[in-house]
N, C-alpha and C. Protein backbone atom coordinates (compact mmCIF):
# COMPACT_ATOMS: atom_id res chain seq x y z
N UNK A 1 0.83 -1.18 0.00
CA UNK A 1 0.00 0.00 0.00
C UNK A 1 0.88 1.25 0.00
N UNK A 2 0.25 2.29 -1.06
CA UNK A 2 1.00 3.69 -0.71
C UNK A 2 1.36 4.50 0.23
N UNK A 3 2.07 5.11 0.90
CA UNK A 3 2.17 5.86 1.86
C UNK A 3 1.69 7.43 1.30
N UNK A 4 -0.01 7.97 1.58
CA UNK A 4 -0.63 8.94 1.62
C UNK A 4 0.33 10.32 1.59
N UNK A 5 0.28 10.85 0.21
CA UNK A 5 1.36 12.00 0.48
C UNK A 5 0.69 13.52 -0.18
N UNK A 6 0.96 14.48 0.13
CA UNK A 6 0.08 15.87 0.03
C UNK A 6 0.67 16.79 -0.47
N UNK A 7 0.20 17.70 -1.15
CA UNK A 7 0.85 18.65 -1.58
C UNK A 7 0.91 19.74 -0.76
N UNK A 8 2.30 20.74 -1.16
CA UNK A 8 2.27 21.61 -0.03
C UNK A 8 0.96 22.54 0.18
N UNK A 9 0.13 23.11 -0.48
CA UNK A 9 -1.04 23.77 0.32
C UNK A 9 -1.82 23.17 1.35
N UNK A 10 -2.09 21.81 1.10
CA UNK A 10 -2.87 20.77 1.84
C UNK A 10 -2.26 20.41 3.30
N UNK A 11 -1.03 20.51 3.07
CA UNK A 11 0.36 20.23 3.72
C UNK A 11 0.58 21.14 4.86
N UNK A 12 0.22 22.31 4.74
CA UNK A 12 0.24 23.72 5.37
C UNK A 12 -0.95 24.08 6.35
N UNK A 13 -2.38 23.61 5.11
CA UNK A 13 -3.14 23.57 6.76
C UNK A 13 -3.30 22.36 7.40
N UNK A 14 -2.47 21.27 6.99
CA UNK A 14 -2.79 20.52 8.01
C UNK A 14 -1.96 20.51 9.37
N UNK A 15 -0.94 21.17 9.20
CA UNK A 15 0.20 21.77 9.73
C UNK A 15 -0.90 22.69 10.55
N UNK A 16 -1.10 23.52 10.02
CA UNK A 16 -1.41 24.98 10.46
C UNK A 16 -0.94 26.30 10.12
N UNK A 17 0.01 26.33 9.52
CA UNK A 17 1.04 27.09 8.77
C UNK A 17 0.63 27.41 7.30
N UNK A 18 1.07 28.99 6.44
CA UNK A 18 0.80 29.45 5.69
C UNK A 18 1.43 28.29 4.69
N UNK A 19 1.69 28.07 3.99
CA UNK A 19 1.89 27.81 2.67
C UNK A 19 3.31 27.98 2.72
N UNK A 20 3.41 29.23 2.65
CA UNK A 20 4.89 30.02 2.59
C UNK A 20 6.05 29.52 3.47
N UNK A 21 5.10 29.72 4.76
CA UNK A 21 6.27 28.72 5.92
C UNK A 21 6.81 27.72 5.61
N UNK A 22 6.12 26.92 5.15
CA UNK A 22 6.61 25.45 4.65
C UNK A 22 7.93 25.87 4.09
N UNK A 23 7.80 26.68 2.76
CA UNK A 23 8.41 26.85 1.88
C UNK A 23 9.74 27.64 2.46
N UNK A 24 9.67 28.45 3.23
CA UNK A 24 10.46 29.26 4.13
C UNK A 24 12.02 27.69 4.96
N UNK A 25 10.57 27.17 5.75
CA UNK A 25 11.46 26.28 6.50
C UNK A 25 12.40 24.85 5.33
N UNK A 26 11.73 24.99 4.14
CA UNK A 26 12.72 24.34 3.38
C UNK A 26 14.04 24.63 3.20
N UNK A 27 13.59 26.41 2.77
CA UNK A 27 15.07 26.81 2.65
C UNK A 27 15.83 27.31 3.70
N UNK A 28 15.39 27.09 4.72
CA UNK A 28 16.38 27.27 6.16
C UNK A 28 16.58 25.44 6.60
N UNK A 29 16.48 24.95 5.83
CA UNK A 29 16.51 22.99 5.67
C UNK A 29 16.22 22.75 7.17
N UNK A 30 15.00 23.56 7.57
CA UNK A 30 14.40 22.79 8.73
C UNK A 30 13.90 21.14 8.37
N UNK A 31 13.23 21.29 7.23
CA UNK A 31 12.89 19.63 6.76
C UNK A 31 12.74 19.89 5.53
N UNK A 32 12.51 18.18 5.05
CA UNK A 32 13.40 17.87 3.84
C UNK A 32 12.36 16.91 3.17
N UNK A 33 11.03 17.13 3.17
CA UNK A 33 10.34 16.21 2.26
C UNK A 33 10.53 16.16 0.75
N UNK A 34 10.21 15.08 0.23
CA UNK A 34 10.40 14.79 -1.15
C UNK A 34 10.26 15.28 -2.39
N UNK A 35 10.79 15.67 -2.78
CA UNK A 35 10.21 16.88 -4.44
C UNK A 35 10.87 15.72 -5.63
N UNK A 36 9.92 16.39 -6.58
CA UNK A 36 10.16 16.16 -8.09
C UNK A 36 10.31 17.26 -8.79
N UNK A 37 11.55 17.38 -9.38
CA UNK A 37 11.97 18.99 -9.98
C UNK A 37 11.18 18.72 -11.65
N UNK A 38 10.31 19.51 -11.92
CA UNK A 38 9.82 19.81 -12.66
C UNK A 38 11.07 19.81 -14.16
N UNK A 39 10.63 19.96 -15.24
CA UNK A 39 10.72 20.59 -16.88
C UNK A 39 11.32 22.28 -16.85
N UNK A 40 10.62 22.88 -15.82
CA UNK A 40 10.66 24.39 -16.11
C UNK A 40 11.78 24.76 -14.54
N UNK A 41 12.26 23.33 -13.68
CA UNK A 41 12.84 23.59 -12.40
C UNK A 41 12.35 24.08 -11.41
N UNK A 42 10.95 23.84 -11.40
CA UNK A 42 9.97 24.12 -9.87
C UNK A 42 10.03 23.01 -9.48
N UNK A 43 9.98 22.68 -8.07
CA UNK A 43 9.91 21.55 -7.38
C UNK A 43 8.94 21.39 -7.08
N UNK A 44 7.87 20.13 -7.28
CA UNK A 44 6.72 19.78 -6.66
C UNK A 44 7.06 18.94 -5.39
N UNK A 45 6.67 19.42 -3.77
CA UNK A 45 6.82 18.65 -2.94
C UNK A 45 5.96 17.62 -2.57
N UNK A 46 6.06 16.59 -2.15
CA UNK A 46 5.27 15.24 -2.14
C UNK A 46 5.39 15.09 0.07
N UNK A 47 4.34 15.56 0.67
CA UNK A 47 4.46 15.67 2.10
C UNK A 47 4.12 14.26 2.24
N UNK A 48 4.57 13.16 3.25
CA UNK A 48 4.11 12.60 3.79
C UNK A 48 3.85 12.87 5.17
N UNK A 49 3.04 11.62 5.97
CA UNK A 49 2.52 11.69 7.21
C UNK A 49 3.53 12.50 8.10
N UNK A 50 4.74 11.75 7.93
CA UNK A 50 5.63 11.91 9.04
C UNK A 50 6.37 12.82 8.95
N UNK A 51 6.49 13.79 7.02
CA UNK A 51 7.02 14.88 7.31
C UNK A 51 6.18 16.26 7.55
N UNK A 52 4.42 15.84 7.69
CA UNK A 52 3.61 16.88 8.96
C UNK A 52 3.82 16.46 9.96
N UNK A 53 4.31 15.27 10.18
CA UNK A 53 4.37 15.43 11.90
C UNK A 53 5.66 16.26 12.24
N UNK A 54 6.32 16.18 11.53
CA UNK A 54 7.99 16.77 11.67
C UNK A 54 7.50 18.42 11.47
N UNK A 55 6.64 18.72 10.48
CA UNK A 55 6.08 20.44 10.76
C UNK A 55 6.10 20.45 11.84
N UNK A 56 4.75 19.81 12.24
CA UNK A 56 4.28 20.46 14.07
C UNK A 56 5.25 20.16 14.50
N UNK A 57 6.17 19.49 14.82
CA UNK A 57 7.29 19.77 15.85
C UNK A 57 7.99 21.00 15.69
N UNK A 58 7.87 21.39 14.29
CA UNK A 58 9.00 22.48 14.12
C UNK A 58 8.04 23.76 14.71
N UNK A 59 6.98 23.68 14.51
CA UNK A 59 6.06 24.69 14.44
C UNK A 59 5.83 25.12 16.09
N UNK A 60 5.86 23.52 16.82
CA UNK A 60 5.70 24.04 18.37
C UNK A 60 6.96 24.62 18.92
N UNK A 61 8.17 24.46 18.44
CA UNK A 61 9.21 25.37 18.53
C UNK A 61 9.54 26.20 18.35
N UNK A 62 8.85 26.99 17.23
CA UNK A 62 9.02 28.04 16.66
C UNK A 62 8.18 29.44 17.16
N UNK A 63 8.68 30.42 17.49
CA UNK A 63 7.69 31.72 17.63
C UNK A 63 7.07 31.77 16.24
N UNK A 64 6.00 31.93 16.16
CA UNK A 64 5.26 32.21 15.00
C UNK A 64 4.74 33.60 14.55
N UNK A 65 4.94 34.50 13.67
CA UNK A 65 4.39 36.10 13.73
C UNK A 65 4.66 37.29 14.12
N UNK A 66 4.64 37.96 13.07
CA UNK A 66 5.51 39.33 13.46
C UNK A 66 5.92 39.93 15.05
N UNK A 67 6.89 40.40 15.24
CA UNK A 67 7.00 41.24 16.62
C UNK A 67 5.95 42.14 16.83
N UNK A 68 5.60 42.74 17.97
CA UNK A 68 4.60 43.49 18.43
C UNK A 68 5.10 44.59 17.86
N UNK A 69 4.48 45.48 17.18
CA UNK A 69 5.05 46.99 17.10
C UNK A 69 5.26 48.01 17.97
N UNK A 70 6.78 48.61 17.35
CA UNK A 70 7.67 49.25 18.86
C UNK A 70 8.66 48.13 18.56
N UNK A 71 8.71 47.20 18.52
CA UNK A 71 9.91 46.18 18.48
C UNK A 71 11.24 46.20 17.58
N UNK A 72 11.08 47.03 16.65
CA UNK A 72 12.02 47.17 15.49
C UNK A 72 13.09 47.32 16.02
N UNK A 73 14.34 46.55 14.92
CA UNK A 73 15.74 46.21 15.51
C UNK A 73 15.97 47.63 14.75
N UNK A 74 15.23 48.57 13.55
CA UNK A 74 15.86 49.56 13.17
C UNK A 74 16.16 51.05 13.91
N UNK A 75 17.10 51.43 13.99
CA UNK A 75 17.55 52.79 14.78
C UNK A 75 16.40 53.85 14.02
């Protein structure tokens, strides 16, 4: 039997996370689910079970959402 796998939008709310995050925490190689590089070099990612469970872990670690305003690191 197949092991059930999702694409990243599907992937995101099942997570809970925008879309983007996902995509964010790829390229900070928080995790590393499976892609197929496209013809044109977009990667389609293929989520399985265990790499949403590996989101929410990252996700309960993570502060999530802008700083409060007033917070700016700019002078």
């Amino acid at each position: 039997m197949k092991p059930k796998v999702y694409g990243t939008p599907k992937a995101a709310k099942l997570v809970g996370v925008h879309y983007l995050t996902l995509h964010r925490w790829i390229g900070e190689k928080k995790i590393k689910p499976n892609g197929i590089t496209l013809a044109d070099g977009r990667v389609l990612y293929q989520w399985t079970e265990k790499d949403i469970e590996t989101a929410k872990k990252i996700k309960a670690e993570t502060k999530l959402g802008r700083p409060p305003k007033g917070t700016s690191k700019r002078a």
